[in-house]
PDB file of N, CA and C in Angstrom:
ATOM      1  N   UNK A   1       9.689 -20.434  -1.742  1.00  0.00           N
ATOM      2  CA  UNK A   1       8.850 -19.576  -0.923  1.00  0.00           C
ATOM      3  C   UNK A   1       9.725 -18.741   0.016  1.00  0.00           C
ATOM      4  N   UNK A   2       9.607 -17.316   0.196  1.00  0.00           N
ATOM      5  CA  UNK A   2      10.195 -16.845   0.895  1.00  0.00           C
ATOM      6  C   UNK A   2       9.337 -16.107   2.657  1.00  0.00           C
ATOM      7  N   UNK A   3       9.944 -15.437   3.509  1.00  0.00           N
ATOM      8  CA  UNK A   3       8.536 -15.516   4.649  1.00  0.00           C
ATOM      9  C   UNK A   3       8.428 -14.006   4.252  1.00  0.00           C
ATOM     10  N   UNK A   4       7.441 -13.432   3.755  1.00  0.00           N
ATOM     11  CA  UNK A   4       6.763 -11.783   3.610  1.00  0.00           C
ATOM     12  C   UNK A   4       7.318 -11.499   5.007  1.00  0.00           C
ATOM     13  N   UNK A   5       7.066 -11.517   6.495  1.00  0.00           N
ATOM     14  CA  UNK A   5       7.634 -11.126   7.633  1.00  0.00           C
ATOM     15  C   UNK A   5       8.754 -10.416   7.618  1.00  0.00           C
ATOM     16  N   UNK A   6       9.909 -10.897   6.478  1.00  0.00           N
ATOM     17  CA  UNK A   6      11.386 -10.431   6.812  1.00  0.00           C
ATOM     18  C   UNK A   6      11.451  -9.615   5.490  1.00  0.00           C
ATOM     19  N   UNK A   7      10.488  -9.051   4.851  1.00  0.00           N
ATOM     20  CA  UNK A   7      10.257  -8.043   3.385  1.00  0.00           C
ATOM     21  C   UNK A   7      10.187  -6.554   4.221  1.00  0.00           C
ATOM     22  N   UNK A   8      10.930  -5.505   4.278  1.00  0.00           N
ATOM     23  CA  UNK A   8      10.952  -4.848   4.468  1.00  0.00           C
ATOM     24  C   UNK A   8       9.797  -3.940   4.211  1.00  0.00           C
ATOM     25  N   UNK A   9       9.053  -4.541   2.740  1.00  0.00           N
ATOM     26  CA  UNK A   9       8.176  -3.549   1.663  1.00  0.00           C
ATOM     27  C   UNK A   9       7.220  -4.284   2.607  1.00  0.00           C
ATOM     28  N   UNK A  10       7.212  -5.458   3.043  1.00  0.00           N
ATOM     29  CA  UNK A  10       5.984  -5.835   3.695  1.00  0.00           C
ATOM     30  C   UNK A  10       5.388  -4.693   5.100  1.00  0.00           C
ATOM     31  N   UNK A  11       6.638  -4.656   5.651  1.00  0.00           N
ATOM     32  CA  UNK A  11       6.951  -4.097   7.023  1.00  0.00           C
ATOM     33  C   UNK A  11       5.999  -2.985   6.569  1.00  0.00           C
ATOM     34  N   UNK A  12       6.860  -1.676   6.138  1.00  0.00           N
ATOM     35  CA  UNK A  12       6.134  -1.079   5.839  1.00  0.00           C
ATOM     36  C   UNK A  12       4.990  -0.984   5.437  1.00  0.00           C
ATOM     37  N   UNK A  13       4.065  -2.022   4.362  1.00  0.00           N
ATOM     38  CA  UNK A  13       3.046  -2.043   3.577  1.00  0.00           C
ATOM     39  C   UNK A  13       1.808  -1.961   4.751  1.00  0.00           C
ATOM     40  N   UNK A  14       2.137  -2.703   6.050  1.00  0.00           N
ATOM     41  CA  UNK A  14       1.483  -3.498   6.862  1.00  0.00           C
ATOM     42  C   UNK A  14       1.602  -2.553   7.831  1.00  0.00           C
ATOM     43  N   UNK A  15       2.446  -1.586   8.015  1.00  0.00           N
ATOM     44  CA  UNK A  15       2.042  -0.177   8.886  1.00  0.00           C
ATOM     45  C   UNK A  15       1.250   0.886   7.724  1.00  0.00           C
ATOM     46  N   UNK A  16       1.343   0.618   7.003  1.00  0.00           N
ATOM     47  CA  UNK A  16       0.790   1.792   6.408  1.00  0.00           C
ATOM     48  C   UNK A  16      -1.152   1.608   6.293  1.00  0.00           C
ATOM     49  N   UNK A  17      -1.342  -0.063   6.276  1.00  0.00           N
ATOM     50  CA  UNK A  17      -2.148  -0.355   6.257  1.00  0.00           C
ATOM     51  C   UNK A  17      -3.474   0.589   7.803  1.00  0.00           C
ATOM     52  N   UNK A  18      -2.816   0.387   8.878  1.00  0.00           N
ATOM     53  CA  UNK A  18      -3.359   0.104  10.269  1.00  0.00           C
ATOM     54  C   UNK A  18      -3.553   2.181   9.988  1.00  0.00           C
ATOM     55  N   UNK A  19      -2.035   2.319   9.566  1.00  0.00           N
ATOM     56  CA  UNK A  19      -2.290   4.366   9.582  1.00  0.00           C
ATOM     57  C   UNK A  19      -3.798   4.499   8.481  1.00  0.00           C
ATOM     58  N   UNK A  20      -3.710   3.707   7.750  1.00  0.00           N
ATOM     59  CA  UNK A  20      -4.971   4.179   6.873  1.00  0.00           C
ATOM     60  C   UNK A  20      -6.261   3.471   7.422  1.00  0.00           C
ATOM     61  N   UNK A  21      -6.674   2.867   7.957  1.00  0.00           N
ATOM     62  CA  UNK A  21      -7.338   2.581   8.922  1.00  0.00           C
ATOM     63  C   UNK A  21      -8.135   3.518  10.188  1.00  0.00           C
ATOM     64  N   UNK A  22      -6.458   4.121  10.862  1.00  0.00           N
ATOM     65  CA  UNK A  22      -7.295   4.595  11.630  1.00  0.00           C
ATOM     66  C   UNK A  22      -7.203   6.418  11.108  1.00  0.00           C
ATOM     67  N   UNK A  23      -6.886   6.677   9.766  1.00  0.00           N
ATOM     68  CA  UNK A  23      -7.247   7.935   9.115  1.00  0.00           C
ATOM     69  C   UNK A  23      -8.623   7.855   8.760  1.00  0.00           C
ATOM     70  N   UNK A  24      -8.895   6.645   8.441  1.00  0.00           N
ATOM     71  CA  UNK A  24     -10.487   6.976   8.041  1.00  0.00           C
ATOM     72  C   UNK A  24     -11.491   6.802   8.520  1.00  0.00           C
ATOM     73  N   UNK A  25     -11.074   6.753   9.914  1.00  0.00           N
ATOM     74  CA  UNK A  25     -12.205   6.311  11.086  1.00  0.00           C
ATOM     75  C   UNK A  25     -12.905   7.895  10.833  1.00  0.00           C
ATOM     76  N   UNK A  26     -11.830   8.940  10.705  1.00  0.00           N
ATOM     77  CA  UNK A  26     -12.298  10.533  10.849  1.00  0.00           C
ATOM     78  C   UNK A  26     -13.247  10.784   9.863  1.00  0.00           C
ATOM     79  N   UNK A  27     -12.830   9.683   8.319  1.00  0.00           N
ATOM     80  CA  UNK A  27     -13.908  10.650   7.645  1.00  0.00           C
ATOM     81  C   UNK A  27     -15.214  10.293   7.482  1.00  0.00           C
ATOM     82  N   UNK A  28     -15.725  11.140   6.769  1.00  0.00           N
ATOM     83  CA  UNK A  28     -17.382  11.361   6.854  1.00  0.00           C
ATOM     84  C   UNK A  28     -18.385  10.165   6.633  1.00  0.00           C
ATOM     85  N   UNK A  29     -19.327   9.835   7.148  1.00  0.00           N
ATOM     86  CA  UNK A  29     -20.139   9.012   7.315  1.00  0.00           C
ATOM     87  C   UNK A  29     -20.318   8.327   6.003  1.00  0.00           C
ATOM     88  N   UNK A  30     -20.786   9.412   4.912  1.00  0.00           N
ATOM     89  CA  UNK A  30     -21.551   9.363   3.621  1.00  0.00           C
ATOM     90  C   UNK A  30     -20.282   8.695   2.897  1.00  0.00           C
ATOM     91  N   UNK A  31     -19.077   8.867   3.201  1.00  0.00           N
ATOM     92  CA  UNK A  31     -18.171   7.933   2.363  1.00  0.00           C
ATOM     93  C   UNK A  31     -17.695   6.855   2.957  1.00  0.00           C
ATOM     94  N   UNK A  32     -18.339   6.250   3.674  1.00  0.00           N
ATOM     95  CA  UNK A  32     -18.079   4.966   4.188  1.00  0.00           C
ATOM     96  C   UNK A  32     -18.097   3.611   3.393  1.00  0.00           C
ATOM     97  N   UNK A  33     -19.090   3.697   2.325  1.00  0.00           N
ATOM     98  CA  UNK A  33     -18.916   2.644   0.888  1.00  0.00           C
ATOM     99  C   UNK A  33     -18.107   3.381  -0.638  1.00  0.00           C
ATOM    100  N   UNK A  34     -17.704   4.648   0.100  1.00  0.00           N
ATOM    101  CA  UNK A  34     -16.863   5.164  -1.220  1.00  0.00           C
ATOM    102  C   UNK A  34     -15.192   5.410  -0.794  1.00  0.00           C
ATOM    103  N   UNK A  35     -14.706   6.462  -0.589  1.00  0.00           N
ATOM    104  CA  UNK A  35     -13.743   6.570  -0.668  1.00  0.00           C
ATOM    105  C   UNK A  35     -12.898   5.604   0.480  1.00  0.00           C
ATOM    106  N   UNK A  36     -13.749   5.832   2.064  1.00  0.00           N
ATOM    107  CA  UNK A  36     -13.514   5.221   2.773  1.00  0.00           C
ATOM    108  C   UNK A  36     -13.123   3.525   2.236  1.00  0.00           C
ATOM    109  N   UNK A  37     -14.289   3.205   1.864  1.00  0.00           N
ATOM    110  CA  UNK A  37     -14.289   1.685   1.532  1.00  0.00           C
ATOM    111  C   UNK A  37     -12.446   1.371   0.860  1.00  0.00           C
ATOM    112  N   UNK A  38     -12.602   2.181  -0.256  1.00  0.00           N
ATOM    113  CA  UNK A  38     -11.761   1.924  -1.702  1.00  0.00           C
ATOM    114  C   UNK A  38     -10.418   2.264  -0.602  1.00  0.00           C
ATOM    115  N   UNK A  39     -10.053   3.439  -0.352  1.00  0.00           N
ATOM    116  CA  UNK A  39      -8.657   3.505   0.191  1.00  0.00           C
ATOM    117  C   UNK A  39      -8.523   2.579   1.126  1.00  0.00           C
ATOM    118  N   UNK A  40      -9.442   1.695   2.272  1.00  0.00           N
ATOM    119  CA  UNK A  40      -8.851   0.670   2.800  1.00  0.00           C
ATOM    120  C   UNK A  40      -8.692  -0.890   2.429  1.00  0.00           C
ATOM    121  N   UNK A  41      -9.397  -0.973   1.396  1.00  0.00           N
ATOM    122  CA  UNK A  41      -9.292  -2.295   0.322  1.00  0.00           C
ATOM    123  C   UNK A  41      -8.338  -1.837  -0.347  1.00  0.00           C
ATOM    124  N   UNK A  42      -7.656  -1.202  -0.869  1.00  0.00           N
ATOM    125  CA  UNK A  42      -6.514  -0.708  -1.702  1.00  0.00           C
ATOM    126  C   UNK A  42      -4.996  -0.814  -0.859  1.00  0.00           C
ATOM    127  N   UNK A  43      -5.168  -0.175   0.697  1.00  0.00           N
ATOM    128  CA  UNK A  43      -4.140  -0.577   1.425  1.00  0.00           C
ATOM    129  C   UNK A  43      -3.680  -1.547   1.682  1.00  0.00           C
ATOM    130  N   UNK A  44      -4.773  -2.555   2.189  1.00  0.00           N
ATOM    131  CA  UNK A  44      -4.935  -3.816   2.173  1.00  0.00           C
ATOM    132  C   UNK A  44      -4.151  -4.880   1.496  1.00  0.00           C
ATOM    133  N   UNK A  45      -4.688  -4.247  -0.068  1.00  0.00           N
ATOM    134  CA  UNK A  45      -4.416  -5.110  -0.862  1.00  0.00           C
ATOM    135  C   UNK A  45      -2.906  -4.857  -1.586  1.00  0.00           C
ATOM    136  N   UNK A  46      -2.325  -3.645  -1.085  1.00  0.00           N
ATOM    137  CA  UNK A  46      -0.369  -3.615  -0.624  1.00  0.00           C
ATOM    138  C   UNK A  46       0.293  -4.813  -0.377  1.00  0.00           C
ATOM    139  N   UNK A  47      -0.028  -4.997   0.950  1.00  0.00           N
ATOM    140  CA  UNK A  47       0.252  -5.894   1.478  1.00  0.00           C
ATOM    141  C   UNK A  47       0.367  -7.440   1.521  1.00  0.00           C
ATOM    142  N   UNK A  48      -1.471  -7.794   1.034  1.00  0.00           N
ATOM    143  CA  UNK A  48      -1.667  -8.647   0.725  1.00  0.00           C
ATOM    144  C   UNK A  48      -1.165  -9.360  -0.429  1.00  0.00           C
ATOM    145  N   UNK A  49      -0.825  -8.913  -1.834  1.00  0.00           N
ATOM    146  CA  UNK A  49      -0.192  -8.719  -2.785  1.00  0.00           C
ATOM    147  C   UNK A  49       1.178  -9.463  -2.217  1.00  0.00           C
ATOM    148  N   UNK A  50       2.128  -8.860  -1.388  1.00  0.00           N
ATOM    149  CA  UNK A  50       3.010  -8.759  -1.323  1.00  0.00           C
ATOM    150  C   UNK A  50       3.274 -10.415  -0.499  1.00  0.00           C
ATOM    151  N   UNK A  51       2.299 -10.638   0.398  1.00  0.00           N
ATOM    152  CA  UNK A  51       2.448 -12.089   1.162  1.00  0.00           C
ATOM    153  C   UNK A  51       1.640 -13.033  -0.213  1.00  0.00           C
ATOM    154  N   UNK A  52       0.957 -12.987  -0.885  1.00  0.00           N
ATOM    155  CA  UNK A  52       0.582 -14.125  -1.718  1.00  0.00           C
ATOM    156  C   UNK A  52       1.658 -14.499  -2.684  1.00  0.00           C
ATOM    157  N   UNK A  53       2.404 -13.412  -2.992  1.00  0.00           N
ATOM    158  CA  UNK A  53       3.421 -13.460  -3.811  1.00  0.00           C
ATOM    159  C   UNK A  53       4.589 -14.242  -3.051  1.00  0.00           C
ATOM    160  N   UNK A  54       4.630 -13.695  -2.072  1.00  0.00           N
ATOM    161  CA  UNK A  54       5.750 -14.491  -1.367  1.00  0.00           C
ATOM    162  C   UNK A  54       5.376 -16.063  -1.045  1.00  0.00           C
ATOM    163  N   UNK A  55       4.100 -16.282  -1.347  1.00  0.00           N
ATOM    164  CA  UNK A  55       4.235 -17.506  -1.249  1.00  0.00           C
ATOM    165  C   UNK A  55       4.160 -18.509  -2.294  1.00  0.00           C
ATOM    166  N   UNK A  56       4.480 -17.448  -3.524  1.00  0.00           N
ATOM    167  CA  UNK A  56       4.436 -18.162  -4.860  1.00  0.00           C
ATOM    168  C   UNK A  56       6.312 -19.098  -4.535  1.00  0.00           C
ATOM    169  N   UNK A  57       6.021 -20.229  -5.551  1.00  0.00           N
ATOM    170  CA  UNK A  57       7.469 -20.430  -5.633  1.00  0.00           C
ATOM    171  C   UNK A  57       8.703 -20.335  -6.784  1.00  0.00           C
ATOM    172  N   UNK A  58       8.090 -19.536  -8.146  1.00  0.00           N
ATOM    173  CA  UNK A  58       8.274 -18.668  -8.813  1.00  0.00           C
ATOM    174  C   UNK A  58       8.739 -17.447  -8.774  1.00  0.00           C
ATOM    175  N   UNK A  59       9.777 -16.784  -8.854  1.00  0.00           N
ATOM    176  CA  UNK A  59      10.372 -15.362  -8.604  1.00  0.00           C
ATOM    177  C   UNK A  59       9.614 -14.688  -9.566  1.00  0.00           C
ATOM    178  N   UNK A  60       9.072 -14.962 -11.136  1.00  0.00           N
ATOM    179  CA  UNK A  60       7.985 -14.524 -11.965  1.00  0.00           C
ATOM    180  C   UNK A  60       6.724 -14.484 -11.351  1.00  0.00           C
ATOM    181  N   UNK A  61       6.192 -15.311 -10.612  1.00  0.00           N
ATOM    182  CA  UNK A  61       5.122 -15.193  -9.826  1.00  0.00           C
ATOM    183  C   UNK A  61       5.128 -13.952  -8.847  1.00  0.00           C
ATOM    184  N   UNK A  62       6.070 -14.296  -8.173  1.00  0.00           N
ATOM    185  CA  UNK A  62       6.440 -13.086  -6.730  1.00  0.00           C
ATOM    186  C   UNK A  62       6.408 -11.886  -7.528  1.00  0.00           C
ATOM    187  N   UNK A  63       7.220 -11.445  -8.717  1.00  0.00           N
ATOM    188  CA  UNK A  63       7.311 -10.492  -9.395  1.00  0.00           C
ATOM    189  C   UNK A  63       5.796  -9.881  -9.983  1.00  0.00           C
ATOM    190  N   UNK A  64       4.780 -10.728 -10.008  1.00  0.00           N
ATOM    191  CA  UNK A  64       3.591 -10.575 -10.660  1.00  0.00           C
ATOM    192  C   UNK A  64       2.748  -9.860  -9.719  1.00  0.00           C
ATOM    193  N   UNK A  65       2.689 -10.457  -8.637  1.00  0.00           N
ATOM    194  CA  UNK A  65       2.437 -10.157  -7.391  1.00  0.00           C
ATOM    195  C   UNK A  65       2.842  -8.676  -6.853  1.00  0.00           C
ATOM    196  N   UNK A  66       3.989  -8.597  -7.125  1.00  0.00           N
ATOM    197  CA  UNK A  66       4.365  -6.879  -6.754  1.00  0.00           C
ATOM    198  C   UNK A  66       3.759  -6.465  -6.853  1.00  0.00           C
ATOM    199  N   UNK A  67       4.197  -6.664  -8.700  1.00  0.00           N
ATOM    200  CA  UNK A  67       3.605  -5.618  -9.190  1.00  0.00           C
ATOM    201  C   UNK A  67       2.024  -5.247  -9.399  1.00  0.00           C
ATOM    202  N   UNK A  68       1.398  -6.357  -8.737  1.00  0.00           N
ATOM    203  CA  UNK A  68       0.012  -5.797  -8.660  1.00  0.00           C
ATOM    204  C   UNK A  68       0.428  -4.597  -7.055  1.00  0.00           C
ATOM    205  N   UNK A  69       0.960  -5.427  -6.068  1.00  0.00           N
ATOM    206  CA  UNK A  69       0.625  -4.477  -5.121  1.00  0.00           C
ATOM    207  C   UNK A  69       1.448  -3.013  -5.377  1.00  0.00           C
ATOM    208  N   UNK A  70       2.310  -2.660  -6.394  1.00  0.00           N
ATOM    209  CA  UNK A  70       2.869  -1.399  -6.975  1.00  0.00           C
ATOM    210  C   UNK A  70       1.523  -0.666  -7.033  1.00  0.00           C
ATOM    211  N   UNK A  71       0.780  -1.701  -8.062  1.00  0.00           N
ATOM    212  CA  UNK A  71      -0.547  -0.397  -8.635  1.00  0.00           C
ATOM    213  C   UNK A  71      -1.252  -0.161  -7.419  1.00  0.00           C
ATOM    214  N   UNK A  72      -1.014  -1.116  -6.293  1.00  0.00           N
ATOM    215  CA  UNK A  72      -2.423  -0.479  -5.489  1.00  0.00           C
ATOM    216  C   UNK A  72      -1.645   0.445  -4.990  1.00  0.00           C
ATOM    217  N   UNK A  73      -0.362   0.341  -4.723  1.00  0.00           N
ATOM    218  CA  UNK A  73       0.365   1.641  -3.304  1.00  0.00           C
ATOM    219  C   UNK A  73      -0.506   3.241  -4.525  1.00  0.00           C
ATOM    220  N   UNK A  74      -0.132   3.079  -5.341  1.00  0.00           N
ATOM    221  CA  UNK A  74      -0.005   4.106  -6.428  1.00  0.00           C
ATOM    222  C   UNK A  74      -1.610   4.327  -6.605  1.00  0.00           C
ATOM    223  N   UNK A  75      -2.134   3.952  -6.097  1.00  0.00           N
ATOM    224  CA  UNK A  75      -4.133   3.860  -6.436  1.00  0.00           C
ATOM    225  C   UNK A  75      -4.113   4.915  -4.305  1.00  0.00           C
ATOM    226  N   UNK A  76      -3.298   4.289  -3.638  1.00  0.00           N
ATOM    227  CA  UNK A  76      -3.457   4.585  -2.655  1.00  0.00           C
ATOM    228  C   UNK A  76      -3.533   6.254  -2.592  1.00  0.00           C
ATOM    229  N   UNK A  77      -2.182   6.071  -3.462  1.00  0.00           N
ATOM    230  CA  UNK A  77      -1.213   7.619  -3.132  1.00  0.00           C
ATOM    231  C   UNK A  77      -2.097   8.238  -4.007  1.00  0.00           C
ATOM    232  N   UNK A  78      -3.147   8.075  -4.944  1.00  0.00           N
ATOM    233  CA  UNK A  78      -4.299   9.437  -5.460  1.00  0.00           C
ATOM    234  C   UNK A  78      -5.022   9.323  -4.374  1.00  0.00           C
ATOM    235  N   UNK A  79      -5.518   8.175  -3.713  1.00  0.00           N
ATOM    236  CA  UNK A  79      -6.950   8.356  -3.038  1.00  0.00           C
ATOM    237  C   UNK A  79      -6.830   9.157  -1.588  1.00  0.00           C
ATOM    238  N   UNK A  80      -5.326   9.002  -1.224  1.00  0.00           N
ATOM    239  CA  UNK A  80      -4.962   9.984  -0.108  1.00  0.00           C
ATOM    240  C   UNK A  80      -4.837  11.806  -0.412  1.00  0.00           C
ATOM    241  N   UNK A  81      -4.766  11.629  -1.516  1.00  0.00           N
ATOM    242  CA  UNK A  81      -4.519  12.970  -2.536  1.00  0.00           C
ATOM    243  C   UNK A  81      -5.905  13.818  -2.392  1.00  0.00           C
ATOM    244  N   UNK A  82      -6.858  12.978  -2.822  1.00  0.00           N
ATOM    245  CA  UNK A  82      -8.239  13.261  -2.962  1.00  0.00           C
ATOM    246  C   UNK A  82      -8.825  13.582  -2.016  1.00  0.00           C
ATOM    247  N   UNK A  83      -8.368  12.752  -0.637  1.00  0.00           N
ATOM    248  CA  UNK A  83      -8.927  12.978   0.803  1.00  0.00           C
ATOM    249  C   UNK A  83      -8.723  14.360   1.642  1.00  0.00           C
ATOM    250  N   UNK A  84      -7.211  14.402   1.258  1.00  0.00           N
ATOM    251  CA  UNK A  84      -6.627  15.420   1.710  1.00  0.00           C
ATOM    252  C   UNK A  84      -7.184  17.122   1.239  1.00  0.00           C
ATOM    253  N   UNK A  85      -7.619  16.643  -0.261  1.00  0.00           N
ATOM    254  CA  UNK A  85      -7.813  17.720  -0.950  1.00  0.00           C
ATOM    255  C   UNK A  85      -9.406  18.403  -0.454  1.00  0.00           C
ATOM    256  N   UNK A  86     -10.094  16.993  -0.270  1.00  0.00           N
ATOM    257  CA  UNK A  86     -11.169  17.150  -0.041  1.00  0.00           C
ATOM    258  C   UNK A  86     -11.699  17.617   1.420  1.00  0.00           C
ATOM    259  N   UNK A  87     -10.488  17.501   2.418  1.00  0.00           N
ATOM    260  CA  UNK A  87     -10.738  17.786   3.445  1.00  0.00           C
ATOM    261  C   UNK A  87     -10.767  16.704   4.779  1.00  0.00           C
ATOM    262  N   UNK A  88     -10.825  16.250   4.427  1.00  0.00           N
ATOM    263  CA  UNK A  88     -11.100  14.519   5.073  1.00  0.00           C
ATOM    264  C   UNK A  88      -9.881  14.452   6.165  1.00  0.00           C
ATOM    265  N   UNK A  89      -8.645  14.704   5.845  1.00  0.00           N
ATOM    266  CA  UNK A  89      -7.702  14.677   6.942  1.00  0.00           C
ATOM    267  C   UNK A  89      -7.153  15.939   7.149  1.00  0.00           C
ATOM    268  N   UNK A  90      -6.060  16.193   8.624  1.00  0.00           N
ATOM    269  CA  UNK A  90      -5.632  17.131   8.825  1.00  0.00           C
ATOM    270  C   UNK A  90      -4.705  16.965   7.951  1.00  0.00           C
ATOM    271  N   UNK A  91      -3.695  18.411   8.041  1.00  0.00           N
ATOM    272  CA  UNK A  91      -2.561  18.388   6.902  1.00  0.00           C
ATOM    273  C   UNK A  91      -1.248  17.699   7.350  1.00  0.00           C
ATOM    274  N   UNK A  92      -1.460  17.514   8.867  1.00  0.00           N
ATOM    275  CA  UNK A  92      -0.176  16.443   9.613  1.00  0.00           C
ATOM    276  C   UNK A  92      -0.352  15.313   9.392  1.00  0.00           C
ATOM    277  N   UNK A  93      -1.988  14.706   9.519  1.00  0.00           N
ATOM    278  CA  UNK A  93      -2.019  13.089   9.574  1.00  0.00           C
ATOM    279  C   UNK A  93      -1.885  12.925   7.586  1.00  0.00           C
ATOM    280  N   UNK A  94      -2.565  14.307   6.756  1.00  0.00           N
ATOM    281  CA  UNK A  94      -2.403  13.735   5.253  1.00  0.00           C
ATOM    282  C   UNK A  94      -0.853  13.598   4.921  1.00  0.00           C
ATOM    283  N   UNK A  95      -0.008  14.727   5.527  1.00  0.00           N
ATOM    284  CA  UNK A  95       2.058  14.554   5.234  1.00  0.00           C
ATOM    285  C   UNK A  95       2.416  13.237   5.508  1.00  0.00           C
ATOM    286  N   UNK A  96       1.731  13.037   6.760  1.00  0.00           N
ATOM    287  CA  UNK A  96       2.559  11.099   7.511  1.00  0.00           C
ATOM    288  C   UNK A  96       1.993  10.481   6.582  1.00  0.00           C
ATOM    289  N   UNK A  97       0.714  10.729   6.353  1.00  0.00           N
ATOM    290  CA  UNK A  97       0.365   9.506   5.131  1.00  0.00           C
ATOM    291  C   UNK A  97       0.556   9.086   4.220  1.00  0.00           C
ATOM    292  N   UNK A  98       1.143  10.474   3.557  1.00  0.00           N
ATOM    293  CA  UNK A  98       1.830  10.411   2.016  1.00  0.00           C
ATOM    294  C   UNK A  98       3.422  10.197   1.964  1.00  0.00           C
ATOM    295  N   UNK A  99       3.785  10.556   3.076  1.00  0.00           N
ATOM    296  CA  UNK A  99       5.626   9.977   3.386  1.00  0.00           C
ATOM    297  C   UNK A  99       5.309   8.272   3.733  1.00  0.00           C
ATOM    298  N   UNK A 100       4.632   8.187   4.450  1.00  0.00           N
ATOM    299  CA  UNK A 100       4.585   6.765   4.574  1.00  0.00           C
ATOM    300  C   UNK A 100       4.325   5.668   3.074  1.00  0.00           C
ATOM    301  N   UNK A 101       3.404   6.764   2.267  1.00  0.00           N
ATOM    302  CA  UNK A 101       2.891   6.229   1.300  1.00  0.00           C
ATOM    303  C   UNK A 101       4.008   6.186  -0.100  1.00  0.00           C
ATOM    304  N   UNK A 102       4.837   6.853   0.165  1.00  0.00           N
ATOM    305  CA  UNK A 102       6.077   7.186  -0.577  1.00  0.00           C
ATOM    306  C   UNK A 102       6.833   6.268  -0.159  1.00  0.00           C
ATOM    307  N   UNK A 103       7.495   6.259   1.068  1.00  0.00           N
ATOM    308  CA  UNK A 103       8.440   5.345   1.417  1.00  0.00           C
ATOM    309  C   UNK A 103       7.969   3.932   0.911  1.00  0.00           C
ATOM    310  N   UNK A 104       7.078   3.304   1.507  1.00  0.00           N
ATOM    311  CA  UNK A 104       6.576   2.377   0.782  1.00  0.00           C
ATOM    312  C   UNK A 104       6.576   1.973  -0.750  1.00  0.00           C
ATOM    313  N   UNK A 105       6.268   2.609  -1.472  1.00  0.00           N
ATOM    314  CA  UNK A 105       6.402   2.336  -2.993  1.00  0.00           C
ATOM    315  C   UNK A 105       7.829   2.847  -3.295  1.00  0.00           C
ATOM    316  N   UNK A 106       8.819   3.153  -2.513  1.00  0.00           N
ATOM    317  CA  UNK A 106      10.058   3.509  -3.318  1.00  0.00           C
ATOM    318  C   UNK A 106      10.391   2.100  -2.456  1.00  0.00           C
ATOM    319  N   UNK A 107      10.367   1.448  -1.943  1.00  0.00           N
ATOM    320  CA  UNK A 107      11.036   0.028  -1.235  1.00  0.00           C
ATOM    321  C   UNK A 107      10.583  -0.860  -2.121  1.00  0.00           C
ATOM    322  N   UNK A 108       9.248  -0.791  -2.514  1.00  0.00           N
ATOM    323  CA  UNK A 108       8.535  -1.763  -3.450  1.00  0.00           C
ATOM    324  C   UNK A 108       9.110  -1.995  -4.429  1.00  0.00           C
ATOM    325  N   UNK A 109       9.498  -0.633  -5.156  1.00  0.00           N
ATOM    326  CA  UNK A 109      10.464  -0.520  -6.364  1.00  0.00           C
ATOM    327  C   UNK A 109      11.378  -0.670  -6.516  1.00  0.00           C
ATOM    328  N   UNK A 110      11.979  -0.828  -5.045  1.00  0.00           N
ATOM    329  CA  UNK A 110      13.329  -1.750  -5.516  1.00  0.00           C
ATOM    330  C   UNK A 110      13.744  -2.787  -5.494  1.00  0.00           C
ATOM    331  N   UNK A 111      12.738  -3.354  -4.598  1.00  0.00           N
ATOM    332  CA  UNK A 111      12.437  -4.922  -4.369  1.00  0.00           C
ATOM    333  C   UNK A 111      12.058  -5.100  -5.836  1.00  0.00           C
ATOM    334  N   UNK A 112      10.972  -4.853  -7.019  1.00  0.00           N
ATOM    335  CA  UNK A 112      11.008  -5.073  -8.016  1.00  0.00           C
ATOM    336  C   UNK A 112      11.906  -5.116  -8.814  1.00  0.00           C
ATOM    337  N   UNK A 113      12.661  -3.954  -8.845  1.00  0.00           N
ATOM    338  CA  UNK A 113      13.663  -3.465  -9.798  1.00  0.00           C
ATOM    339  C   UNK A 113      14.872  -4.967  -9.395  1.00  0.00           C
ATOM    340  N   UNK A 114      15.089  -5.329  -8.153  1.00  0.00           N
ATOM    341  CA  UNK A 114      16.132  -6.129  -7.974  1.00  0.00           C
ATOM    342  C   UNK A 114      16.058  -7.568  -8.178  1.00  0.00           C
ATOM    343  N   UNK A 115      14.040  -7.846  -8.261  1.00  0.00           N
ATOM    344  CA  UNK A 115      13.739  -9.253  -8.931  1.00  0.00           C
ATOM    345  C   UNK A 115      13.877  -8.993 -10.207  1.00  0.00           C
ATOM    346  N   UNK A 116      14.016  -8.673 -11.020  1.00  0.00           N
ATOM    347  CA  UNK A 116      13.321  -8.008 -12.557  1.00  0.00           C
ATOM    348  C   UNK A 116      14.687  -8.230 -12.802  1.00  0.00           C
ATOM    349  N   UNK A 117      15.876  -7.863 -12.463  1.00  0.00           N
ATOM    350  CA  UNK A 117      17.424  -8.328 -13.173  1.00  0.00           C
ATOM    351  C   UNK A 117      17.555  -9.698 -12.737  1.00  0.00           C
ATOM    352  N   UNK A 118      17.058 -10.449 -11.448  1.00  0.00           N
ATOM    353  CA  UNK A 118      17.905 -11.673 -11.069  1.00  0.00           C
ATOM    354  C   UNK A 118      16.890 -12.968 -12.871  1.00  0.00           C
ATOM    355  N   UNK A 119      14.951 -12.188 -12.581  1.00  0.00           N
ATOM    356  CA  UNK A 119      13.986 -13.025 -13.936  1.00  0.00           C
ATOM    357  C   UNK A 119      14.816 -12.790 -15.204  1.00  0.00           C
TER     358      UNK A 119
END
């Protein structure tokens, strides 16, 4: 078992979480069980991903685990796409969101990429 706390991808995962949070306090009422809902269960589940895994005691496990939370960063990074497009955020808070949302999945990926040679 390793502690998610000292995962860098966590660090990040777990700020990116709170920024998407309070991005979607702004948007619109009527998507409060849609897009709203989905992009903050999706952030969420970054993170979360990333601590269940860490508490596998399997490096195949942990690895499984990523890579679920890979697909959500990557589920994230359309649904911020969509928001943005759609209007939902300004074009400063949609840039921080999508650099944040970038940085994040390029850390993820290498945290993968560097379990994936040791499996």
């Amino acid at each position: 078992m390793r502690d998610h706390r000292k995962l860098r991808a966590f660090e990040l995962a777990d700020d990116l979480v709170l920024a998407v949070y309070s991005a979607t306090k702004g948007f619109p009422q009527d998507e409060m069980f849609g897009l709203t809902s989905q992009l903050r269960r999706a952030s969420v589940s970054i993170a979360s991903n990333i601590v269940e895994g860490s508490a596998r005691s399997s490096e195949a496990d942990f690895l499984r685990f990523l890579d679920m939370a890979f697909g959500s960063i990557r589920e994230v990074e359309y649904q911020l796409t969509i928001a943005s497009r759609l209007g939902y955020t300004d074009s400063n808070v949609g840039k921080k969101l999508a650099m944040q949302a970038d940085e994040t999945a390029r850390v993820l990926a290498g945290l993968i990429k560097s379990l994936r040679q040791k499996v």
